[in-house]
N, C-alpha and C. Protein backbone atom coordinates (compact mmCIF):
# COMPACT_ATOMS: atom_id res chain seq x y z
N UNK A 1 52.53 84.17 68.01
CA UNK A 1 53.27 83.27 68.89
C UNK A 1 52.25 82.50 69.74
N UNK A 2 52.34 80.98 69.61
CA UNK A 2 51.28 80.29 70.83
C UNK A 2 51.76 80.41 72.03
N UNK A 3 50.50 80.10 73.08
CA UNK A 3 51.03 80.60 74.23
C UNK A 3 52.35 79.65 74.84
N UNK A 4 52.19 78.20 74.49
CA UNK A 4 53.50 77.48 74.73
C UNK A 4 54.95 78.07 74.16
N UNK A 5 55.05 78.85 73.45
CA UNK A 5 56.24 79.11 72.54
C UNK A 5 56.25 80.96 73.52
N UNK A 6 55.57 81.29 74.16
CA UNK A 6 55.15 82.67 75.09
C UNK A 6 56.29 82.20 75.93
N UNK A 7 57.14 83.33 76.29
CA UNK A 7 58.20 83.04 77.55
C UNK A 7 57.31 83.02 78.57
N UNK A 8 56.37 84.15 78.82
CA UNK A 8 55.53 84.90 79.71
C UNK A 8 54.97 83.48 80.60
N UNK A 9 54.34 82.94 79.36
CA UNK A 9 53.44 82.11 79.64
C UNK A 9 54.54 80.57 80.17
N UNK A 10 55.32 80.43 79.53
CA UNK A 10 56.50 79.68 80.17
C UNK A 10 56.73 79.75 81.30
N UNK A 11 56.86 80.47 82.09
CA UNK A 11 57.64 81.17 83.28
C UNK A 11 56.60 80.83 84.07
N UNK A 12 55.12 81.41 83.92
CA UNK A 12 53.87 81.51 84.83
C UNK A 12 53.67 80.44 85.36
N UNK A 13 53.56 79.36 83.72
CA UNK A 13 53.28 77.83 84.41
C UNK A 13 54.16 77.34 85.51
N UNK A 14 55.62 77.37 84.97
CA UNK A 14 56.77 76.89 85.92
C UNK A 14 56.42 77.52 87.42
N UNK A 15 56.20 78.57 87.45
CA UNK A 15 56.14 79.69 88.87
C UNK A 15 54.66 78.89 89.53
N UNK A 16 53.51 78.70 88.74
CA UNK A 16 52.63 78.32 89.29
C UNK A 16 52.37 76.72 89.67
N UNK A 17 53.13 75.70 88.98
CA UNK A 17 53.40 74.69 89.05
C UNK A 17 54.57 74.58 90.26
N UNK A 18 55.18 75.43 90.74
CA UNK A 18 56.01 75.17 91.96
C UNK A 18 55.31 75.47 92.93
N UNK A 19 54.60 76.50 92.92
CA UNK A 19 53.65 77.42 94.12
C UNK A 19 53.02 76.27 94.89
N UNK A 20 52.11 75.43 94.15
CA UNK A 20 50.91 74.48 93.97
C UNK A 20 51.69 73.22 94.37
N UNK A 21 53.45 72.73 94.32
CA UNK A 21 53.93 71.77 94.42
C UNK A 21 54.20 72.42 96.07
N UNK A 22 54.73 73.45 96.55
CA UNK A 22 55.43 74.16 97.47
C UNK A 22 53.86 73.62 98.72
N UNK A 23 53.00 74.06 97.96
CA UNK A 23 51.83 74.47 98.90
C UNK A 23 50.97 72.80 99.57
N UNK A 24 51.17 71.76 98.62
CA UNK A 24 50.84 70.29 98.60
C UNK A 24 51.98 70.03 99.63
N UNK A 25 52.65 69.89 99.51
CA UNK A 25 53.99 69.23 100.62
C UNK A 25 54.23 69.88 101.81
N UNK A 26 53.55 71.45 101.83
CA UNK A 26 53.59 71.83 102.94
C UNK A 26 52.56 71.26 104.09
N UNK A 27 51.53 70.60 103.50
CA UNK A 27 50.55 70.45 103.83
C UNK A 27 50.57 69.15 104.19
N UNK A 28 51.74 68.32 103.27
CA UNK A 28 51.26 66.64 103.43
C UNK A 28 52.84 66.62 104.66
N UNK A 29 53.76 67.48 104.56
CA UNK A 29 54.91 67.31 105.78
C UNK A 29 54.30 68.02 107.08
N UNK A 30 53.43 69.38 106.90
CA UNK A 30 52.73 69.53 108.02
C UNK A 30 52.44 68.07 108.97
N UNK A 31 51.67 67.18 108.36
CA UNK A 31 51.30 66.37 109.05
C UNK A 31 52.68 65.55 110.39
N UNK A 32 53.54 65.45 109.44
CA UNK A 32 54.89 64.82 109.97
C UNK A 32 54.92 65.72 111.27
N UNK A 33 55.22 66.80 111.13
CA UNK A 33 55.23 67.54 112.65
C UNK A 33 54.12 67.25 113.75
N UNK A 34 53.15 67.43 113.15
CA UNK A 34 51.82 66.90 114.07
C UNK A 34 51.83 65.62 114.67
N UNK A 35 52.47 64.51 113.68
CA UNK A 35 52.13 63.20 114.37
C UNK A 35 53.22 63.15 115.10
N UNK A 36 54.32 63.27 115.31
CA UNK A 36 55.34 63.50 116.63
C UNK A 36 54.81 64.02 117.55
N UNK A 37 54.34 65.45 117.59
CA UNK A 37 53.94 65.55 118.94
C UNK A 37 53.08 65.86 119.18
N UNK A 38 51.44 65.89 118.83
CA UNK A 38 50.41 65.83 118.97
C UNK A 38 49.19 64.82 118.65
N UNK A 39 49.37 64.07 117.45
CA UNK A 39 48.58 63.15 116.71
C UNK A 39 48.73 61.70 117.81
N UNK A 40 49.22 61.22 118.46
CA UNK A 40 49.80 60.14 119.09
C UNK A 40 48.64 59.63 119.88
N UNK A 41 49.01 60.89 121.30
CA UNK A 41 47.60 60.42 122.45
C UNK A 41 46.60 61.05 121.65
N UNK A 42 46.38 61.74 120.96
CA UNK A 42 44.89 62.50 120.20
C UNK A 42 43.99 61.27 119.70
N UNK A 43 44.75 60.55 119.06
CA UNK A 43 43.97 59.58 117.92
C UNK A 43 44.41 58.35 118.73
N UNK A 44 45.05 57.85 119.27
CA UNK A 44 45.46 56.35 119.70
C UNK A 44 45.37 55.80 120.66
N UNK A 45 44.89 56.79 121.79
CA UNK A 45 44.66 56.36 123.12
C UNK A 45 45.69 56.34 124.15
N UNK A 46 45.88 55.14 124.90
CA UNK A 46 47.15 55.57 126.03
C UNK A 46 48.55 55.53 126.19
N UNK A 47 48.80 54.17 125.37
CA UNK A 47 50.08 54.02 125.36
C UNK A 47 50.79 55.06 124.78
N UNK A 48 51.80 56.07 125.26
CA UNK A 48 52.61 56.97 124.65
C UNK A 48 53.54 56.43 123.78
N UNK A 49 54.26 55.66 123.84
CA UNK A 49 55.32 54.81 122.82
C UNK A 49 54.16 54.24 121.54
N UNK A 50 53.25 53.50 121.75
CA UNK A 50 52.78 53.14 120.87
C UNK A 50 51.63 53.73 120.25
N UNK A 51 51.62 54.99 120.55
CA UNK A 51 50.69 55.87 119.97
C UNK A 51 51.24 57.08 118.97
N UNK A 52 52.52 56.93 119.55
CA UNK A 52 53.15 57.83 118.46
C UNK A 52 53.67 57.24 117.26
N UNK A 53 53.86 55.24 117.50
CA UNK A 53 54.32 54.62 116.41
C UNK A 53 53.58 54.43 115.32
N UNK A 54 52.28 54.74 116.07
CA UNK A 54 51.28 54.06 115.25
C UNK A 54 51.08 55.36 114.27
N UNK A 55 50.84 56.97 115.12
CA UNK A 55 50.95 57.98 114.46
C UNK A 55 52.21 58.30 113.08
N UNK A 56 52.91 57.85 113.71
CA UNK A 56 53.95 57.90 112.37
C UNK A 56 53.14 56.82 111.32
N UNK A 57 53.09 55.57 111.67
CA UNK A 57 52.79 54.69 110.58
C UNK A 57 51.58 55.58 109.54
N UNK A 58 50.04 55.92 110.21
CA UNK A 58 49.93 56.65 109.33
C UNK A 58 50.65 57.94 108.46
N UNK A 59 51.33 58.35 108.81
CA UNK A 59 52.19 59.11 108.11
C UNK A 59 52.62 58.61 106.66
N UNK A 60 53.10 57.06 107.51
CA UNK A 60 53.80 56.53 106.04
C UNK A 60 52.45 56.09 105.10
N UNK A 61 51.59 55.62 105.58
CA UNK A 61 50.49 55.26 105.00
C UNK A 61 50.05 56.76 103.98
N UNK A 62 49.99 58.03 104.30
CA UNK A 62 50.22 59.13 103.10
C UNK A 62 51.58 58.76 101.85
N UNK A 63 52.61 58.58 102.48
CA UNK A 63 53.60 58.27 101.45
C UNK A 63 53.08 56.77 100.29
N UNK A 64 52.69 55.73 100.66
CA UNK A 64 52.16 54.76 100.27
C UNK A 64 51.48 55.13 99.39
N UNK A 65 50.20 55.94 99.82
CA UNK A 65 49.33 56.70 98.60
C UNK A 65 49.47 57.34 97.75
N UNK A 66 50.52 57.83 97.52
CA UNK A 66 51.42 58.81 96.35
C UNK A 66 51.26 58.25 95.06
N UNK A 67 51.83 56.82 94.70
CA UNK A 67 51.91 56.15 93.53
C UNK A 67 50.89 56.19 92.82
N UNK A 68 49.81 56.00 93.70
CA UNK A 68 48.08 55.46 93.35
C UNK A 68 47.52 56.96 92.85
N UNK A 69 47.60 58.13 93.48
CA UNK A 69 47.32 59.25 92.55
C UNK A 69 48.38 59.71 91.89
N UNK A 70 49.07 59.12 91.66
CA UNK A 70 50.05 59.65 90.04
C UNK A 70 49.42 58.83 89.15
N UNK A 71 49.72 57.89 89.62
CA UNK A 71 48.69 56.65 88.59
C UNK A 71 47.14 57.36 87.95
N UNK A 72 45.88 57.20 89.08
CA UNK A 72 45.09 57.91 88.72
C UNK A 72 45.11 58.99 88.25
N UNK A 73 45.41 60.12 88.55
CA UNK A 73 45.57 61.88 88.20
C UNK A 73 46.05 61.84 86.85
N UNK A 74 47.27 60.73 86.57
CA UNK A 74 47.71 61.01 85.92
C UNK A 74 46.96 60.58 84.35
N UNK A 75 46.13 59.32 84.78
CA UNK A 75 45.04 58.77 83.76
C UNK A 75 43.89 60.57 83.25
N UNK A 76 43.71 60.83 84.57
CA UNK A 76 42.87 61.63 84.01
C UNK A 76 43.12 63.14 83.74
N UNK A 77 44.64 63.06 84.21
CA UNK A 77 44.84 64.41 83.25
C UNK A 77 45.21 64.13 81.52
N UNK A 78 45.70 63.06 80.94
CA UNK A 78 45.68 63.08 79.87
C UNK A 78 44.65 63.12 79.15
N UNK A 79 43.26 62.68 79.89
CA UNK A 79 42.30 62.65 79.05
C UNK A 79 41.50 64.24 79.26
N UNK A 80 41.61 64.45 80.32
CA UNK A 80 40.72 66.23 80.65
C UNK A 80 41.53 67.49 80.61
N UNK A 81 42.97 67.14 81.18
CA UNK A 81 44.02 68.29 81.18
C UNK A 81 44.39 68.49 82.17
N UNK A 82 45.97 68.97 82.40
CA UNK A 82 46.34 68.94 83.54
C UNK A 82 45.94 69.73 84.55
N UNK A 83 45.64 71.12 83.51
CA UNK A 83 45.04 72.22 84.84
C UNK A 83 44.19 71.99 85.36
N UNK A 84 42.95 70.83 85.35
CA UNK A 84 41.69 70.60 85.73
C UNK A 84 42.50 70.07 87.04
N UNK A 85 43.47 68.85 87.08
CA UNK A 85 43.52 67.86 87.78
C UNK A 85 44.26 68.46 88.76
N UNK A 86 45.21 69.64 88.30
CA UNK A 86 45.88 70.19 89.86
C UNK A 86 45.29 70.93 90.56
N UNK A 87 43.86 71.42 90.00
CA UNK A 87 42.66 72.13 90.58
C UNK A 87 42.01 71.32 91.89
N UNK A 88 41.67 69.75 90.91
CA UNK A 88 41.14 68.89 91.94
C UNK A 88 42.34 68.59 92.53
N UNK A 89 43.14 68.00 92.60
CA UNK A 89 44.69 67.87 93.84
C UNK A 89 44.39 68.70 94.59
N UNK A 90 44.62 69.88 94.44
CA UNK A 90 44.59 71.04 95.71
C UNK A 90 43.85 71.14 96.66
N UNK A 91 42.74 70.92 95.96
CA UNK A 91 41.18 71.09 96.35
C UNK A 91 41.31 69.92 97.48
N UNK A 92 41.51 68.84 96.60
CA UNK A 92 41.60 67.81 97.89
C UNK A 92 42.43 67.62 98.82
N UNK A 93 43.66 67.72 98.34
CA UNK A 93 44.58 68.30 99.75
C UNK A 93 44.10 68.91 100.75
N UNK A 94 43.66 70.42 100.48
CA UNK A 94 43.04 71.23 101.15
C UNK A 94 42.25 70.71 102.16
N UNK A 95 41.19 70.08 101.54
CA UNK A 95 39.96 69.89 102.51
C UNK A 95 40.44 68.57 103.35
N UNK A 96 41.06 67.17 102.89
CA UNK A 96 41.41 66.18 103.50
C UNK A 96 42.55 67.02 104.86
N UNK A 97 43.41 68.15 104.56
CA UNK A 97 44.02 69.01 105.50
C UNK A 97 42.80 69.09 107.14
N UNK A 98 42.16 69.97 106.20
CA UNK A 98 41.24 70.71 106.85
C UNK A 98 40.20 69.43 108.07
N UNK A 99 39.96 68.79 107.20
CA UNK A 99 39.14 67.66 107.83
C UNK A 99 39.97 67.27 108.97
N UNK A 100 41.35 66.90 108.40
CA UNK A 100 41.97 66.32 109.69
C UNK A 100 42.33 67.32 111.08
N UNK A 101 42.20 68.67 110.58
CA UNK A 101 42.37 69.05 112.02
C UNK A 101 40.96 69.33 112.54
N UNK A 102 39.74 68.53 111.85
CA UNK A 102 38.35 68.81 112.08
C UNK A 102 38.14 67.57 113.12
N UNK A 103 38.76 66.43 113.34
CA UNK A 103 38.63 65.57 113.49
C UNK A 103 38.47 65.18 114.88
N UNK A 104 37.63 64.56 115.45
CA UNK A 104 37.13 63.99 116.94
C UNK A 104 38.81 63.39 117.58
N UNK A 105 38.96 63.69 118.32
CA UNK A 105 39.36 62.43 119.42
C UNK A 105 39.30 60.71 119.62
N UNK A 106 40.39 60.33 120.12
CA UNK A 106 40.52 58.97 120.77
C UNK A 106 39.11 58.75 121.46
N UNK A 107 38.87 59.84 122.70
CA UNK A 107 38.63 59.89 123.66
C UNK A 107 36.99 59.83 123.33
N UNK A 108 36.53 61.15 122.10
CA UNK A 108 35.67 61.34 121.43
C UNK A 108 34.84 60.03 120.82
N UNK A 109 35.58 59.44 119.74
CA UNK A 109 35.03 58.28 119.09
C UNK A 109 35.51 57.43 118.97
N UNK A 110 36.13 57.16 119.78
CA UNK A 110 37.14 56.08 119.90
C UNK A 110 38.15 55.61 118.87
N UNK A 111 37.64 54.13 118.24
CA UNK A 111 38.14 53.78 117.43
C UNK A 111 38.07 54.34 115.85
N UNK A 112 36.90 55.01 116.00
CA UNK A 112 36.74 55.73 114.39
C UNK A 112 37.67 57.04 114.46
N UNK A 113 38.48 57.43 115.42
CA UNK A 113 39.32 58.37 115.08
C UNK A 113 40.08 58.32 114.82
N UNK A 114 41.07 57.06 114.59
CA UNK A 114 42.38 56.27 113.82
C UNK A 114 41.70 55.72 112.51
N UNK A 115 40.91 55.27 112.09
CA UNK A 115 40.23 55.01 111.32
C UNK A 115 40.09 56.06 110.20
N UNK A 116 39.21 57.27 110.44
CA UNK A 116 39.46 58.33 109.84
C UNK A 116 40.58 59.02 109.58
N UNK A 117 41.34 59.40 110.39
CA UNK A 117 42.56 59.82 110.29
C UNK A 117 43.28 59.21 109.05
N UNK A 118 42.93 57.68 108.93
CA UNK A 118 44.17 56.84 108.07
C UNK A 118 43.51 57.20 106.75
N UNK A 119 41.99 57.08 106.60
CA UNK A 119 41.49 57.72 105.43
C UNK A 119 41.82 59.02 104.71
N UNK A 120 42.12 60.12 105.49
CA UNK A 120 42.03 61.24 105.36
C UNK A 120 43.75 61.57 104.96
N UNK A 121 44.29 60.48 105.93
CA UNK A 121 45.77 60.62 105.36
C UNK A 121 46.36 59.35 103.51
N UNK A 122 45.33 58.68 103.24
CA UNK A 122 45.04 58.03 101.96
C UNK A 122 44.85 59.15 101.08
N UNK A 123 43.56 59.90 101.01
CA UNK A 123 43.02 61.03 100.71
C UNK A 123 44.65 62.19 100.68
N UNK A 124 44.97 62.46 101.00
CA UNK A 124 46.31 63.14 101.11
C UNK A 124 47.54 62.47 100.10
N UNK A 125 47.57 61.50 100.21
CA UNK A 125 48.79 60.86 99.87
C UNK A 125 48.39 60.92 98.56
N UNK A 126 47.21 60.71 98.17
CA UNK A 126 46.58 60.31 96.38
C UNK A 126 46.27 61.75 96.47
N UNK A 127 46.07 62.79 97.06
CA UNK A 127 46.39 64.39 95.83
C UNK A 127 47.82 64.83 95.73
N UNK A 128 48.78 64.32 96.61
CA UNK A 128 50.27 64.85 96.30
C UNK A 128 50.50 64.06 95.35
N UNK A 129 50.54 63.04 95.44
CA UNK A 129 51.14 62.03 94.21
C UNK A 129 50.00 62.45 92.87
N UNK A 130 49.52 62.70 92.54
CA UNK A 130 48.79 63.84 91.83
C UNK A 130 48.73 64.85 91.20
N UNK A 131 48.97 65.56 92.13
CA UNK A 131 49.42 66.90 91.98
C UNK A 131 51.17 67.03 91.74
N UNK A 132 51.73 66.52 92.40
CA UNK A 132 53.09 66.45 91.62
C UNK A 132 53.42 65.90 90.74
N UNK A 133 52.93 64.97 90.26
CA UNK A 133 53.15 64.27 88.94
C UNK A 133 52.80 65.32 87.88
N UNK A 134 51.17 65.76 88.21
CA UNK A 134 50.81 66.52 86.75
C UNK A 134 51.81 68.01 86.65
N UNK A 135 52.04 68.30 87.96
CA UNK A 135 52.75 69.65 88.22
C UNK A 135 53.88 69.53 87.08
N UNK A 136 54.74 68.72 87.47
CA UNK A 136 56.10 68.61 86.77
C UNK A 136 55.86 68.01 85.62
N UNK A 137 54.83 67.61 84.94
CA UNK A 137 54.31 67.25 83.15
C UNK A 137 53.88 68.64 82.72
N UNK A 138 53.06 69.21 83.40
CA UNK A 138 52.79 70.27 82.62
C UNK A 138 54.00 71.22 82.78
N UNK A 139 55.08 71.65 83.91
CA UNK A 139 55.72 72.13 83.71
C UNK A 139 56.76 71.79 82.02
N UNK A 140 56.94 70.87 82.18
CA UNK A 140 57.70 69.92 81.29
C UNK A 140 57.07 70.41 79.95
N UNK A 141 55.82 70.48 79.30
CA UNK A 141 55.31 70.18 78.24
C UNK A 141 54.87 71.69 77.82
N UNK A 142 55.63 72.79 78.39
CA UNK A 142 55.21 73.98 78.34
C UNK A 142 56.53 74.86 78.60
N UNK A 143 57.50 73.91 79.13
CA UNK A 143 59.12 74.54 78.68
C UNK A 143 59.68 74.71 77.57
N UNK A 144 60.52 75.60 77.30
CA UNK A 144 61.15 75.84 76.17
C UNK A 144 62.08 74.70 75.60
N UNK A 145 61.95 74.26 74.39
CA UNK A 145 62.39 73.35 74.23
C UNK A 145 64.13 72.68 74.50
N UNK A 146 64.99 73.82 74.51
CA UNK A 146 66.22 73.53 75.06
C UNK A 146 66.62 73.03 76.80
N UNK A 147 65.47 73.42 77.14
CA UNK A 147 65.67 73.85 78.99
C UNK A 147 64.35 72.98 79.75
N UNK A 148 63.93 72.08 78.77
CA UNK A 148 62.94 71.00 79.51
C UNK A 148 63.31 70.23 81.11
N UNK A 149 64.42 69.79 80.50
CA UNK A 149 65.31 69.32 82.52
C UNK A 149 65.05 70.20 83.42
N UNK A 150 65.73 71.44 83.49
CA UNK A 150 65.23 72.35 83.72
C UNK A 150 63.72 72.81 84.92
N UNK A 151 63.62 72.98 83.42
CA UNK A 151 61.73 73.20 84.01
C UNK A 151 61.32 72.38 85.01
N UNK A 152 61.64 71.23 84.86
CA UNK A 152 60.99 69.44 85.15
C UNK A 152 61.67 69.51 86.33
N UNK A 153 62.72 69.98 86.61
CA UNK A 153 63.15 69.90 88.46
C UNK A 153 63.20 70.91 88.84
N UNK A 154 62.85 72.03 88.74
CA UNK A 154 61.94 73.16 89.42
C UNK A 154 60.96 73.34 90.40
N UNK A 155 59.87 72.14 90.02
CA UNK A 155 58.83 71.95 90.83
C UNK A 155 59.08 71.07 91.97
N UNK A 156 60.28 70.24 91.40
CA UNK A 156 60.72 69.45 92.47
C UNK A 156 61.61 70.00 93.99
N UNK A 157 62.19 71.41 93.30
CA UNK A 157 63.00 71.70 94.61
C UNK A 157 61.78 72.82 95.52
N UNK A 158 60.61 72.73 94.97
CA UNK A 158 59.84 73.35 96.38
C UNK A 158 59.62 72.16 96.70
């Protein structure tokens, strides 16, 4: 039996392809909580109204970036494989995460701390859109052949 035609191995991918979808969105909606009520005066300086607008906007500026790593990720998981590419997704999630709560102050560097931030939230937006794309292909291409739908919105409800 190949391992695609393996229930075992069916199940694992699906289970691990949600984990990895569960664990990306926790990370890229984390942010959403932060920029309401912390990211605002941190990164934008004084105005309170317009520091939190601006904080949301990067927010959306992660959503924006989504398309662009499905696009990419998705170029290069067909050519290397998907498990490579949700390796790198994670990876970069992770650290673009990490960076951003590494990150200086308004107060600190002024203007390079909105600056970075918007990078780091680019960087974010292109490993979810990434990582969920390849998530739910490889789930897909490793389901049993009756129960492909299935499989394919699995990853979607983490």
């Amino acid at each position: 039996m190949s391992r695609q035609n393996n229930p075992a191995h069916q199940r694992r991918t699906m289970v691990a392809s949600t984990v990895g979808t569960v664990m990306e969105w926790y990370d890229f909606n984390l942010y959403g909580l932060a920029s309401a009520l912390v990211f605002g005066p941190l990164f934008f300086g004084a105005s309170s109204t317009g520091a939190t607008l601006a904080s949301f906007a990067t927010f959306a500026v992660g959503f924006a970036a989504r398309p662009i790593g499905g696009v990419i990720f998705g170029h290069i998981g067909d050519r290397i494989g998907r498990k490579y590419v949700l390796l790198i997704t994670m990876l970069m999630m992770g650290l673009a995460t990490a960076l951003v709560g590494a990150l200086p102050t308004h107060a600190t560097i002024g203007v390079w701390a909105p600056i970075l931030l918007i990078v780091l939230r680019i960087a974010q937006g292109i490993a979810v859109g990434g990582e969920f794309a390849g998530a739910t292909l490889l789930t897909v291409e490793n389901a049993p052949p009756g129960r492909r739908g299935l499989y394919g919105a699995i990853p979607a409800m983490g």
